[in-house]
PDB file of N, CA and C in Angstrom:
ATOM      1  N   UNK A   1      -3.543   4.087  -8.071  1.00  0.00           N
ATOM      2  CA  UNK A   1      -4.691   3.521  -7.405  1.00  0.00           C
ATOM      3  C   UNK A   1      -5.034   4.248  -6.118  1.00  0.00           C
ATOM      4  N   UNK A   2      -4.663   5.169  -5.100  1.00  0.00           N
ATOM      5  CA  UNK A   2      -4.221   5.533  -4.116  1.00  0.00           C
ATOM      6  C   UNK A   2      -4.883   7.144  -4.363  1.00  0.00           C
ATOM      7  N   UNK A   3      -4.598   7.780  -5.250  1.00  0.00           N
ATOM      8  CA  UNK A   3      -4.269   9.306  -5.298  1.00  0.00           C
ATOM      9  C   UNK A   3      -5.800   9.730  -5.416  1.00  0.00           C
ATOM     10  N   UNK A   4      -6.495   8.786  -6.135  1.00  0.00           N
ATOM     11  CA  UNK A   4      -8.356   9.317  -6.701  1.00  0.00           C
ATOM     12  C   UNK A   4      -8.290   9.118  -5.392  1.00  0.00           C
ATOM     13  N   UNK A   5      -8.720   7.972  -4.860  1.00  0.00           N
ATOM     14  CA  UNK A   5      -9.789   7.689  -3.553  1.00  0.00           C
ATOM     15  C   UNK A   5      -9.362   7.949  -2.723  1.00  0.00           C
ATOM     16  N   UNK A   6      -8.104   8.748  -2.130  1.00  0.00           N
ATOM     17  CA  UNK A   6      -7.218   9.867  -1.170  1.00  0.00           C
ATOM     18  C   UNK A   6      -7.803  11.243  -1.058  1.00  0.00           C
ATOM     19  N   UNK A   7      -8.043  11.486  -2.591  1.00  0.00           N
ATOM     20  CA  UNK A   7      -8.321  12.774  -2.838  1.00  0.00           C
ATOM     21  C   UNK A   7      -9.956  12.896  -2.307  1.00  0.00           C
ATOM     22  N   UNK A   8     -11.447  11.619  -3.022  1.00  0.00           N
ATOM     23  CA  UNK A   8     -11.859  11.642  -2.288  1.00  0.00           C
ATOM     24  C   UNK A   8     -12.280  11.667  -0.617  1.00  0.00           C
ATOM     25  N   UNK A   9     -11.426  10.981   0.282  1.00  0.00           N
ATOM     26  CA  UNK A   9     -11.397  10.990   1.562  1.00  0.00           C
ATOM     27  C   UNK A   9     -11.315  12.167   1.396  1.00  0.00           C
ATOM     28  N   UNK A  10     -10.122  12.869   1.297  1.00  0.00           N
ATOM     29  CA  UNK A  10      -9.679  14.350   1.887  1.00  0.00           C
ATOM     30  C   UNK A  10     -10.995  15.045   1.387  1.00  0.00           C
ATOM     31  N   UNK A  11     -11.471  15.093   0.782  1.00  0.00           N
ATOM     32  CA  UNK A  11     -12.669  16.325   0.095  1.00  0.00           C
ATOM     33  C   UNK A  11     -13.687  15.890   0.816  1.00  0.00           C
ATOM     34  N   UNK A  12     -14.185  14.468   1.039  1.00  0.00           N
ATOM     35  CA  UNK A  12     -15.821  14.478   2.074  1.00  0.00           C
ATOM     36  C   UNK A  12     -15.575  14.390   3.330  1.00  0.00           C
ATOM     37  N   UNK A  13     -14.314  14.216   4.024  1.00  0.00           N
ATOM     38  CA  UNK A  13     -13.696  14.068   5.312  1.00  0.00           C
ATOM     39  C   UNK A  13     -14.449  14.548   6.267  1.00  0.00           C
ATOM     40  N   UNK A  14     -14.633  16.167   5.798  1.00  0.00           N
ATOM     41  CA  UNK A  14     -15.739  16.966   6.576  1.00  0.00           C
ATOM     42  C   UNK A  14     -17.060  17.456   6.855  1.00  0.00           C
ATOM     43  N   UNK A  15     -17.445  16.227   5.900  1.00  0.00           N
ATOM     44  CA  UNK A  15     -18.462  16.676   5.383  1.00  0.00           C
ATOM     45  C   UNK A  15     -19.129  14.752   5.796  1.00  0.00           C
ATOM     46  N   UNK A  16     -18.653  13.493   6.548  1.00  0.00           N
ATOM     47  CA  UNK A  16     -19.451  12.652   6.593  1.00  0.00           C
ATOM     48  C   UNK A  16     -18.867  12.745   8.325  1.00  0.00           C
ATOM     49  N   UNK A  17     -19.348  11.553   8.820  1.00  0.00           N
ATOM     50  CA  UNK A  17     -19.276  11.510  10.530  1.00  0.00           C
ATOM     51  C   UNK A  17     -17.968  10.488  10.350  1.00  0.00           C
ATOM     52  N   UNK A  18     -17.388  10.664  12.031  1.00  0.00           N
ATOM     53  CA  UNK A  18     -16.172  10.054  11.991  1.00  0.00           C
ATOM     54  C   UNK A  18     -16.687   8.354  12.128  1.00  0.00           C
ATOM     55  N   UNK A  19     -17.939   7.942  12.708  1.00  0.00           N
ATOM     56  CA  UNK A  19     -17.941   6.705  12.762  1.00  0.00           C
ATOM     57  C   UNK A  19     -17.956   5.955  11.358  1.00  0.00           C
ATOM     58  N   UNK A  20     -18.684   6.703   9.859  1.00  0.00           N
ATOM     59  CA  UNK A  20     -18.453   6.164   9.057  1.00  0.00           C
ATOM     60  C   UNK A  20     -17.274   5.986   8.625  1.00  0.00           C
ATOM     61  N   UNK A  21     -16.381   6.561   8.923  1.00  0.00           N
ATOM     62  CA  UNK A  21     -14.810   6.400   8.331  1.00  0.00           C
ATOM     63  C   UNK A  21     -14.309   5.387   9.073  1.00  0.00           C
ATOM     64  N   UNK A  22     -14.475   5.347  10.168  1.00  0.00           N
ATOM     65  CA  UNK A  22     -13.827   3.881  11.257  1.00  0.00           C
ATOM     66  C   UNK A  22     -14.423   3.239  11.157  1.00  0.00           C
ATOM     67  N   UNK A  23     -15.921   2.964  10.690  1.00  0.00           N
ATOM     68  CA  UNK A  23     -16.374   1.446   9.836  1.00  0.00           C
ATOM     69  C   UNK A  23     -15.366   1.070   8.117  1.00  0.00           C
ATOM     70  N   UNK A  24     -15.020   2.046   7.852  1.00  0.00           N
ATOM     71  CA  UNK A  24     -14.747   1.825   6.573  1.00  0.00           C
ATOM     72  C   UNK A  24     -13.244   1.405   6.913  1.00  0.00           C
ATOM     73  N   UNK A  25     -12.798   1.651   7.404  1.00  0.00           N
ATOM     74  CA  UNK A  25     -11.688   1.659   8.192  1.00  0.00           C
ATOM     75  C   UNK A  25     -11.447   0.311   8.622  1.00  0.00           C
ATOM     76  N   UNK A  26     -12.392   0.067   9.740  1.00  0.00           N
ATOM     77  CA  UNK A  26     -12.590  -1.449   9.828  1.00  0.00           C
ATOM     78  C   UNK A  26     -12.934  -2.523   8.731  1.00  0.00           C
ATOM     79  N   UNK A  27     -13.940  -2.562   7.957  1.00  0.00           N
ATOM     80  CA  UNK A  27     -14.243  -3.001   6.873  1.00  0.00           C
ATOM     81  C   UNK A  27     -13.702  -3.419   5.587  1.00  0.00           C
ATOM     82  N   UNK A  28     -12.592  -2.500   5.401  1.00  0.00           N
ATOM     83  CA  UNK A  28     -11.970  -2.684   4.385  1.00  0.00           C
ATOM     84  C   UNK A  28     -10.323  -3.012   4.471  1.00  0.00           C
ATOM     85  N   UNK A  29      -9.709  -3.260   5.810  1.00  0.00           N
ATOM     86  CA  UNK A  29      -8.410  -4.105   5.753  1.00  0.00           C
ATOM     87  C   UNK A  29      -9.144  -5.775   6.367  1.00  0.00           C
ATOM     88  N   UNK A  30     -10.456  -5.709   6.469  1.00  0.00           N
ATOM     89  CA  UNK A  30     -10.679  -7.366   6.553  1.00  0.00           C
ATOM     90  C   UNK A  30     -10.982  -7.714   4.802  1.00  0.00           C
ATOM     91  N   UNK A  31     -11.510  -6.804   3.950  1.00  0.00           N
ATOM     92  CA  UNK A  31     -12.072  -7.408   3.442  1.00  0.00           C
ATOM     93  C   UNK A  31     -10.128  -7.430   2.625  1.00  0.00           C
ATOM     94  N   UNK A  32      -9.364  -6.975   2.429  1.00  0.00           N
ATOM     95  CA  UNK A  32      -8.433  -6.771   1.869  1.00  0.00           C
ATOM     96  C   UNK A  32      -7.306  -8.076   2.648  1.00  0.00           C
ATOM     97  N   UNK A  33      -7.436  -8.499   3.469  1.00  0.00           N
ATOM     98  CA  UNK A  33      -6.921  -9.484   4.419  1.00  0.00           C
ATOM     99  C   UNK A  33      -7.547 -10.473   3.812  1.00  0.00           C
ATOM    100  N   UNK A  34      -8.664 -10.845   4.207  1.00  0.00           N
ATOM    101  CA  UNK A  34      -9.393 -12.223   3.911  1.00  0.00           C
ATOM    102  C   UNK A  34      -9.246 -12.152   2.205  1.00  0.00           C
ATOM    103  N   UNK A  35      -9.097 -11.476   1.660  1.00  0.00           N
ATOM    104  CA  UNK A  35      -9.190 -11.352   0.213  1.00  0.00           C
ATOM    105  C   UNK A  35      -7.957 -12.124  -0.850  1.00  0.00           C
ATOM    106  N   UNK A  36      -6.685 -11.789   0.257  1.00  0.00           N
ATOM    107  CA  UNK A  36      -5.519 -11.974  -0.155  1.00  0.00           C
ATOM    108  C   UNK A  36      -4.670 -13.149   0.622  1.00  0.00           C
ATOM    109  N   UNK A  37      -5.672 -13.761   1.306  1.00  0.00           N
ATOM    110  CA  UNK A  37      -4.836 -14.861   2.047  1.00  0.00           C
ATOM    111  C   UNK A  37      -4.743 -16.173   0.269  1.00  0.00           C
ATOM    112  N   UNK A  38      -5.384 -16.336   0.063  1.00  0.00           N
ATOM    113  CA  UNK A  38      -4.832 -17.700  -0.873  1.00  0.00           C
ATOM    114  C   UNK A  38      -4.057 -17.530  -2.750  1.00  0.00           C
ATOM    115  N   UNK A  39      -3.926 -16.157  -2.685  1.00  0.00           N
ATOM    116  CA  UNK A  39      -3.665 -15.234  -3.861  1.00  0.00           C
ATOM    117  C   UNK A  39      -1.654 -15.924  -3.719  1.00  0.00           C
ATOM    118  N   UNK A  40      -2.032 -16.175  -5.097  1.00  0.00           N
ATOM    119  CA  UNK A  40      -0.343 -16.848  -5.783  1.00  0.00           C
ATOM    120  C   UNK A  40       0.081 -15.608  -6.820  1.00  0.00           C
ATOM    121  N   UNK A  41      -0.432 -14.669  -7.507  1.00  0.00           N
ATOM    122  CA  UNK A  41      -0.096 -13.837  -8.379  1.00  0.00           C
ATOM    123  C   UNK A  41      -0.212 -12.879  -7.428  1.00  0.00           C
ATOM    124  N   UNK A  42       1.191 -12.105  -7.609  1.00  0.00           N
ATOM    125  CA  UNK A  42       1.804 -10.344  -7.154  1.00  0.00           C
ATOM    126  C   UNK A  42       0.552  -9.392  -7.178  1.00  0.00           C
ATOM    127  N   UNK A  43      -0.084  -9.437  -8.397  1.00  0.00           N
ATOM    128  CA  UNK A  43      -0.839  -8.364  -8.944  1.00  0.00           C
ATOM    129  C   UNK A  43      -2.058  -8.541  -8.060  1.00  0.00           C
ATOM    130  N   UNK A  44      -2.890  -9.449  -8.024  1.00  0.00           N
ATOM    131  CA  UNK A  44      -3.642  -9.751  -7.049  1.00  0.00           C
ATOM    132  C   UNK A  44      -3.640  -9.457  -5.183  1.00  0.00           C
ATOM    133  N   UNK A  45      -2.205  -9.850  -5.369  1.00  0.00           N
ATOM    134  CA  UNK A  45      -1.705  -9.290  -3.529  1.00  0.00           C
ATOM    135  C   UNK A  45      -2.139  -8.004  -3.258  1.00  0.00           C
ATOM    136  N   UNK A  46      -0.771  -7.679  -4.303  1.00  0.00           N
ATOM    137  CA  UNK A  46      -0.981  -5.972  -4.374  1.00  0.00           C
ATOM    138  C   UNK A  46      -2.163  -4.972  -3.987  1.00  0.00           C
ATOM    139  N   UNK A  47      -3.054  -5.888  -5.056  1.00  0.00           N
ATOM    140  CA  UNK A  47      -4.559  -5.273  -5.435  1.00  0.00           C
ATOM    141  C   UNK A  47      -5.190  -5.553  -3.984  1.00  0.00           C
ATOM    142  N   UNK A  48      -5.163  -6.359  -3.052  1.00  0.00           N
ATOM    143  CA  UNK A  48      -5.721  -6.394  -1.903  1.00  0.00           C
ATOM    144  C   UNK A  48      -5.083  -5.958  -0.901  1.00  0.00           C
ATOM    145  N   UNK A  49      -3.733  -5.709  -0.969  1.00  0.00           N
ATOM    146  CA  UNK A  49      -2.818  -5.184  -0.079  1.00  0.00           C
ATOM    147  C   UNK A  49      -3.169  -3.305  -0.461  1.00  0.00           C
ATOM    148  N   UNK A  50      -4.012  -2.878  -1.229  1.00  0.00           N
ATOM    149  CA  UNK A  50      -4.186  -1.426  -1.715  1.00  0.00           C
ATOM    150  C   UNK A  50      -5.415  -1.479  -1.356  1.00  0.00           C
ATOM    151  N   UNK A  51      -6.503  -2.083  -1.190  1.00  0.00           N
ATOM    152  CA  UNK A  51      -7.872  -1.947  -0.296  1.00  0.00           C
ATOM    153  C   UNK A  51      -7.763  -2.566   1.112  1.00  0.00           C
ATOM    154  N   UNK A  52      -6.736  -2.875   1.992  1.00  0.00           N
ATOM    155  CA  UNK A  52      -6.407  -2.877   3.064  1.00  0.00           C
ATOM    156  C   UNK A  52      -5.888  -2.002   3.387  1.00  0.00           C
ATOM    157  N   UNK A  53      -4.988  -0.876   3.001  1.00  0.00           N
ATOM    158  CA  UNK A  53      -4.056   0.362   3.326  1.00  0.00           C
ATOM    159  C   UNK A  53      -5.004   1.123   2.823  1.00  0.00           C
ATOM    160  N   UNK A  54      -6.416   0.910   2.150  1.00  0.00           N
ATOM    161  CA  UNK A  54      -7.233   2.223   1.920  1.00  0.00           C
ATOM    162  C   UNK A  54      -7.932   2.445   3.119  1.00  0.00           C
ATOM    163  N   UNK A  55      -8.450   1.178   4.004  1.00  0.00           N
ATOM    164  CA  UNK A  55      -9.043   1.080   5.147  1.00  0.00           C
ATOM    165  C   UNK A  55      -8.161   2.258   6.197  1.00  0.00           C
ATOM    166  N   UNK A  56      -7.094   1.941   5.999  1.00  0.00           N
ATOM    167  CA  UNK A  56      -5.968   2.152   7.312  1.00  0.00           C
ATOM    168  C   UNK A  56      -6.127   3.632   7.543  1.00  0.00           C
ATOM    169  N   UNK A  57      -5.775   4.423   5.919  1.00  0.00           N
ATOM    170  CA  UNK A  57      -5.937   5.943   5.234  1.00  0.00           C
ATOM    171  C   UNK A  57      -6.869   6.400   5.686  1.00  0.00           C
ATOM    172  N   UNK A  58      -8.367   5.449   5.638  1.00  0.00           N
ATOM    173  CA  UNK A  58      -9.950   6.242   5.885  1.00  0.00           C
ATOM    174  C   UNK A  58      -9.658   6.123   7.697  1.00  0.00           C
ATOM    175  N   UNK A  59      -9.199   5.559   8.354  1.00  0.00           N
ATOM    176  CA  UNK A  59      -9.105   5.675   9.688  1.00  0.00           C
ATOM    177  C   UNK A  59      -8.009   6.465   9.939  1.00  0.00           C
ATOM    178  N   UNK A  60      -7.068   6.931   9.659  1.00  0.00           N
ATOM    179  CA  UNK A  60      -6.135   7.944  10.128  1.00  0.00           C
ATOM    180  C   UNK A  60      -7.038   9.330   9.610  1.00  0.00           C
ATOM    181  N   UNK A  61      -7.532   9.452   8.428  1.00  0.00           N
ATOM    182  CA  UNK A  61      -8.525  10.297   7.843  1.00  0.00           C
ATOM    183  C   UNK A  61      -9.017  11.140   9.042  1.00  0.00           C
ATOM    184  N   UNK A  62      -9.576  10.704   9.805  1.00  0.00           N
ATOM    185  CA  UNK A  62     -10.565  10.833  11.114  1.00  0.00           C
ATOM    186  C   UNK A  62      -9.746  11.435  11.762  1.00  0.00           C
ATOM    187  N   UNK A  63      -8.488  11.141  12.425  1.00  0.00           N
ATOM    188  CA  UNK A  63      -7.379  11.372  13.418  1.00  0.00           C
ATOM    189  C   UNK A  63      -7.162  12.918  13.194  1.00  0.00           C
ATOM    190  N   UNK A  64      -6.725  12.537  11.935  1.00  0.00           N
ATOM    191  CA  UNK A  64      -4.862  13.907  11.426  1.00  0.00           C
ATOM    192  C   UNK A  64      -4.646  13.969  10.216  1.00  0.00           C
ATOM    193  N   UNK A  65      -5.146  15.323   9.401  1.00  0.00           N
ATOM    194  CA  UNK A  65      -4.989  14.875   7.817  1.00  0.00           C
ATOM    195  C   UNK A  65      -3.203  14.806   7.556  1.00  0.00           C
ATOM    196  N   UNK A  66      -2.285  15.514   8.795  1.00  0.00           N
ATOM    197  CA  UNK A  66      -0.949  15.709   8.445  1.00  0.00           C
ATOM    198  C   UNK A  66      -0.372  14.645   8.682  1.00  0.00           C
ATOM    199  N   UNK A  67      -1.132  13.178   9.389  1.00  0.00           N
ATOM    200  CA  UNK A  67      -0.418  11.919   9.529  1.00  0.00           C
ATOM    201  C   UNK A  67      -0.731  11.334   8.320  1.00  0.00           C
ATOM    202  N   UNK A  68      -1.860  12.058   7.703  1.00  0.00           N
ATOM    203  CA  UNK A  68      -2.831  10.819   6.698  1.00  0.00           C
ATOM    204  C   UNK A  68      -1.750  11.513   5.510  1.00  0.00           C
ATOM    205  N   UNK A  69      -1.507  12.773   5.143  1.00  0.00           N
ATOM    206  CA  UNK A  69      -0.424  12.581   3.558  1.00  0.00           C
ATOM    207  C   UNK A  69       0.745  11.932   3.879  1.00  0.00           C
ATOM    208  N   UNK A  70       1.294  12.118   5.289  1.00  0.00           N
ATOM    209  CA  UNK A  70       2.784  11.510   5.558  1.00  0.00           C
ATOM    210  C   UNK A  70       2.370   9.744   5.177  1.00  0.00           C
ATOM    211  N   UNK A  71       1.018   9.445   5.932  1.00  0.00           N
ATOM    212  CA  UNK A  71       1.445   8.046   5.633  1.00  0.00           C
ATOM    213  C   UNK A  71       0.791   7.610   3.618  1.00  0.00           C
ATOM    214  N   UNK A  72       0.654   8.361   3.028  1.00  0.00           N
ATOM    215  CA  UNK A  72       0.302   8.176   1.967  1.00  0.00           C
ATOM    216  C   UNK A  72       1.567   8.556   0.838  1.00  0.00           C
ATOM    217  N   UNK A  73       2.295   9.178   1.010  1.00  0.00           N
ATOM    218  CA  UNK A  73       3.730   9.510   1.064  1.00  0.00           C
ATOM    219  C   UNK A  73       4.720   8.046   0.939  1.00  0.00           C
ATOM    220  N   UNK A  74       4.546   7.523   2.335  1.00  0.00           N
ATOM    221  CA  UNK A  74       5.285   6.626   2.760  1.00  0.00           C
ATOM    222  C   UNK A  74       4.887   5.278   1.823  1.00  0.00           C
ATOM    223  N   UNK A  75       3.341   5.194   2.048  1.00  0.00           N
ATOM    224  CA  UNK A  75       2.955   3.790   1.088  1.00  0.00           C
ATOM    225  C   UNK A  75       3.169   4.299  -0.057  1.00  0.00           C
ATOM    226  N   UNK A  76       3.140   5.105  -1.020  1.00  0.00           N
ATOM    227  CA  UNK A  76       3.323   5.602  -2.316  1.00  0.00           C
ATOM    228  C   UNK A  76       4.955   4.659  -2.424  1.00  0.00           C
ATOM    229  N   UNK A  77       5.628   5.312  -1.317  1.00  0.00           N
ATOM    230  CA  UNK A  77       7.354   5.147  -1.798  1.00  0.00           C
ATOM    231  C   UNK A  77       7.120   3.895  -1.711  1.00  0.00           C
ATOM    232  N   UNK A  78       7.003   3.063  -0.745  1.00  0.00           N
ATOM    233  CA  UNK A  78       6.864   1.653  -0.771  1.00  0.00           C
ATOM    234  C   UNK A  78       6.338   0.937  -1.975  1.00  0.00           C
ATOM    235  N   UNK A  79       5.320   1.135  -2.115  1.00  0.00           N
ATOM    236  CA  UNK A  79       4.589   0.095  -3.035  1.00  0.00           C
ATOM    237  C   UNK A  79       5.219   0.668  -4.468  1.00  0.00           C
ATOM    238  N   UNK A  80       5.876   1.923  -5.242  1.00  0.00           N
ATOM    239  CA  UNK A  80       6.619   2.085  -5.535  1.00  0.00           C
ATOM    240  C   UNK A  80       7.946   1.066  -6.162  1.00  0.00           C
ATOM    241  N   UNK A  81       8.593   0.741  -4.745  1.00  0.00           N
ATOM    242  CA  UNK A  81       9.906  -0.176  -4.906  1.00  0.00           C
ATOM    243  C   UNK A  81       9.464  -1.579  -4.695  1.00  0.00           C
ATOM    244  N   UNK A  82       8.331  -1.710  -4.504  1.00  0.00           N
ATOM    245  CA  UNK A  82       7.730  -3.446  -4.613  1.00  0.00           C
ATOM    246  C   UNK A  82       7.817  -3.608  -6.133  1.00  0.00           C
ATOM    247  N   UNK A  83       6.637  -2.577  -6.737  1.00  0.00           N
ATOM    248  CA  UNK A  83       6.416  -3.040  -7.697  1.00  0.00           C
ATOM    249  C   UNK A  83       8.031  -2.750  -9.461  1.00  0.00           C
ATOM    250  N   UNK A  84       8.401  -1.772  -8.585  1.00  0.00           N
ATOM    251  CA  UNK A  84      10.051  -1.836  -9.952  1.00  0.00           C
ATOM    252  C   UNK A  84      10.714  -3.276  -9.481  1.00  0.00           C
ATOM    253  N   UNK A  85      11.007  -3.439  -8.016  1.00  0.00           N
ATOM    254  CA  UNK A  85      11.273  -4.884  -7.769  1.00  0.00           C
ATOM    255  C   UNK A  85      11.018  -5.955  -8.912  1.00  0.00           C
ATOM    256  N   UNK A  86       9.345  -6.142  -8.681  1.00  0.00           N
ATOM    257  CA  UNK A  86       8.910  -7.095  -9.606  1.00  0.00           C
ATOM    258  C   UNK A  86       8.997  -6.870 -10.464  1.00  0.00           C
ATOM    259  N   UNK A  87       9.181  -5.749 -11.427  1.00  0.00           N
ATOM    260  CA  UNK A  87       9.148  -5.443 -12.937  1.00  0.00           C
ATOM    261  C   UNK A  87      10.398  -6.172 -12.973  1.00  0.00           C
ATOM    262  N   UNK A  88      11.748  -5.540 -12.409  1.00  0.00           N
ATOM    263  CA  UNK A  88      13.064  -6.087 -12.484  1.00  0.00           C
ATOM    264  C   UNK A  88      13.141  -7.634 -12.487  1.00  0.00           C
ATOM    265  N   UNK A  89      12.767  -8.508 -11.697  1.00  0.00           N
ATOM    266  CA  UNK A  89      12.491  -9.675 -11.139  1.00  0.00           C
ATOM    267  C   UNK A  89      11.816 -10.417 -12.629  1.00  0.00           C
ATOM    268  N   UNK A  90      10.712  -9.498 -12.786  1.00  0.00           N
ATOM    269  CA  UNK A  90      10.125  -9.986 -14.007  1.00  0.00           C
ATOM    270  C   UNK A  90       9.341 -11.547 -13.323  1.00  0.00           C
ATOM    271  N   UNK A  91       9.150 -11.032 -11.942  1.00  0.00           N
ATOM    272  CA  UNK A  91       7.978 -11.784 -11.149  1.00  0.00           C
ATOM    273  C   UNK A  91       6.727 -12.033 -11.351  1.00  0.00           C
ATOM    274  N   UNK A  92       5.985 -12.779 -11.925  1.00  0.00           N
ATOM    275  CA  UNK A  92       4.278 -12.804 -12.013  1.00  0.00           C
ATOM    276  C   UNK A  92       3.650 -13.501 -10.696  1.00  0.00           C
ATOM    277  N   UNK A  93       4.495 -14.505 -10.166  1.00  0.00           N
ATOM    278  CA  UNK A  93       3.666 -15.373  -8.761  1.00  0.00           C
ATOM    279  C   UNK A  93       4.735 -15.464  -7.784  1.00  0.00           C
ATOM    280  N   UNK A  94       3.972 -15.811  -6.952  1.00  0.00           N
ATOM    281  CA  UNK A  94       4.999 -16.027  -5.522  1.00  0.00           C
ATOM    282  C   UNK A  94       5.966 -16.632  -5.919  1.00  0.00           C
ATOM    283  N   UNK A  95       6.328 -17.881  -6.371  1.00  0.00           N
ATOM    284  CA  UNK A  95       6.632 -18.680  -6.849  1.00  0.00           C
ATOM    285  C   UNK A  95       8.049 -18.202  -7.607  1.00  0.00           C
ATOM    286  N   UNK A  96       7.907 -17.601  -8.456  1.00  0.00           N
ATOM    287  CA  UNK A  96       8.871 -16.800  -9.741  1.00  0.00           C
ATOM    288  C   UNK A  96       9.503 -15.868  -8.588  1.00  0.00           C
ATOM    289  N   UNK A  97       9.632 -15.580  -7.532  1.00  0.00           N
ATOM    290  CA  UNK A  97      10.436 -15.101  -6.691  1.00  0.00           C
ATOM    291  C   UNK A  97      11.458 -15.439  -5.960  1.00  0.00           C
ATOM    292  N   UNK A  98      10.814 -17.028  -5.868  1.00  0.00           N
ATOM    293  CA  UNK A  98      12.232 -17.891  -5.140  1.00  0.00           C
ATOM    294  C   UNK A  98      13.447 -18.494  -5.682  1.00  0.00           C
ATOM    295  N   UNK A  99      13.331 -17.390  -6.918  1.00  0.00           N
ATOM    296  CA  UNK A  99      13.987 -17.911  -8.101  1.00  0.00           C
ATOM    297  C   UNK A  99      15.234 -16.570  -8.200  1.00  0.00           C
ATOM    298  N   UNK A 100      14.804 -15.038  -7.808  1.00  0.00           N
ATOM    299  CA  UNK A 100      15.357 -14.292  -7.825  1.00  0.00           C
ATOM    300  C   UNK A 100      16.771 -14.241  -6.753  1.00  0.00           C
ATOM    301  N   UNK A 101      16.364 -15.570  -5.393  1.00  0.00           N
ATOM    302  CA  UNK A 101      17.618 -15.302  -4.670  1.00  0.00           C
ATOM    303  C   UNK A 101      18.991 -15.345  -5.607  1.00  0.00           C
ATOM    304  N   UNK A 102      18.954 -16.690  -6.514  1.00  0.00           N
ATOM    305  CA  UNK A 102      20.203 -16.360  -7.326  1.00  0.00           C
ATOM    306  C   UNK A 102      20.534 -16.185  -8.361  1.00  0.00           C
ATOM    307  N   UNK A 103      19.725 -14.528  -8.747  1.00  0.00           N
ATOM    308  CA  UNK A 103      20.011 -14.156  -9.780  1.00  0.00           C
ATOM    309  C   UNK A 103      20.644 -12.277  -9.047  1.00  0.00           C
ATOM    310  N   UNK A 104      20.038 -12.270  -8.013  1.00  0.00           N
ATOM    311  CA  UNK A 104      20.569 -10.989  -7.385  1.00  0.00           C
ATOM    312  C   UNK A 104      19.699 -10.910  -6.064  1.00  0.00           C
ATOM    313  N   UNK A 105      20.708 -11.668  -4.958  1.00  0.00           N
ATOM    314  CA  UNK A 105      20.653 -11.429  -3.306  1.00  0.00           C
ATOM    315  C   UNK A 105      19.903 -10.161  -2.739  1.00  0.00           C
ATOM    316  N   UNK A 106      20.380  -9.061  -3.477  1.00  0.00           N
ATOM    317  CA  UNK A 106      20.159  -7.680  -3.632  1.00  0.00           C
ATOM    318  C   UNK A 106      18.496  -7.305  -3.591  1.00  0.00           C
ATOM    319  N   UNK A 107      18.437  -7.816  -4.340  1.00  0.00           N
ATOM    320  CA  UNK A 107      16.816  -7.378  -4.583  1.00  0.00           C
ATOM    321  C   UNK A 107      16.067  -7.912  -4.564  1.00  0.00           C
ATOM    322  N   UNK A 108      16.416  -8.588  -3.509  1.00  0.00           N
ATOM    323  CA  UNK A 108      15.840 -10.395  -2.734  1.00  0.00           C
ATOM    324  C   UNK A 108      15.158  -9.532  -1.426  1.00  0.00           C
ATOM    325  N   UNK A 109      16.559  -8.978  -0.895  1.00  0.00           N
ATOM    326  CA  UNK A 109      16.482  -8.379   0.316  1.00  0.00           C
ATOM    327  C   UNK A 109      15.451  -7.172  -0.147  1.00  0.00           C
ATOM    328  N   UNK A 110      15.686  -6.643  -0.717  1.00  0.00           N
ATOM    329  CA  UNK A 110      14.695  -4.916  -0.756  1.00  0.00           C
ATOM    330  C   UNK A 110      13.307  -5.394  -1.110  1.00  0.00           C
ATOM    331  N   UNK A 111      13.156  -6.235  -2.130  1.00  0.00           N
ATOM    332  CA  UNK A 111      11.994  -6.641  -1.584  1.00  0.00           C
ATOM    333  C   UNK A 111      11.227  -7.311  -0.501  1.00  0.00           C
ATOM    334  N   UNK A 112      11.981  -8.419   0.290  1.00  0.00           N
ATOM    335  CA  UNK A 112      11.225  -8.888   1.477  1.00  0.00           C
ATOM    336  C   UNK A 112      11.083  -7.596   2.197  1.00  0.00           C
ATOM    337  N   UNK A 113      12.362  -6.508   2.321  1.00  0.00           N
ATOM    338  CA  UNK A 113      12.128  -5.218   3.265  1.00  0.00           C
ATOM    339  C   UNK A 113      11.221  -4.469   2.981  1.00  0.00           C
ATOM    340  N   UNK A 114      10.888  -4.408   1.251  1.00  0.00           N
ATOM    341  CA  UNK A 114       9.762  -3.301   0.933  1.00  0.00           C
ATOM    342  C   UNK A 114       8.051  -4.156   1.386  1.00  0.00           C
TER     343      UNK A 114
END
């Protein structure tokens, strides 16, 4: 989800003005915030928790393209070990998580950390 609309940023980067990127920037971790406050299914979070960190991307965009792959890097690895988490977990809702403390402590913790 990450790698197309990355690749776009990086290719029109130089080619639009920096205020449109820091509206988009702004714009799109509210709409990804307000989006995901009452969301009970993972997949849904996720999905708004990935147009809030696209906002973040189009505003570092502007800055430093060498902060913008490091931090695209970093959310890759992350969201990464969320989502094998939940495969493992075999998590669909918030809910089906509070279920994983005792089946493995372990990956209780790596996920609240991831």
């Amino acid at each position: 989800q990450k790698i197309a609309p990355m690749s776009l940023i990086f290719l029109t980067m130089n080619n639009l003005s920096t205020s449109i990127f820091l509206l988009m920037g702004l714009l799109s971790p509210l709409v990804g915030g307000w989006g995901g406050l009452n969301q009970t299914q993972t997949r849904k979070i996720m999905a708004y928790s990935s147009i809030a960190h696209l906002g973040w991307m189009a505003t570092i965009s502007s800055i430093m393209t060498n902060i913008l792959i490091m931090n695209l890097l970093i959310y890759l690895i992350m969201t990464t070990s969320v989502f094998l988490s939940l495969i493992i977990s075999k998590s669909k809702t918030i809910q089906d998580t509070t279920s994983t403390w005792t089946l493995s402590p372990t990956l209780t913790i790596i996920m609240l950390l991831s």
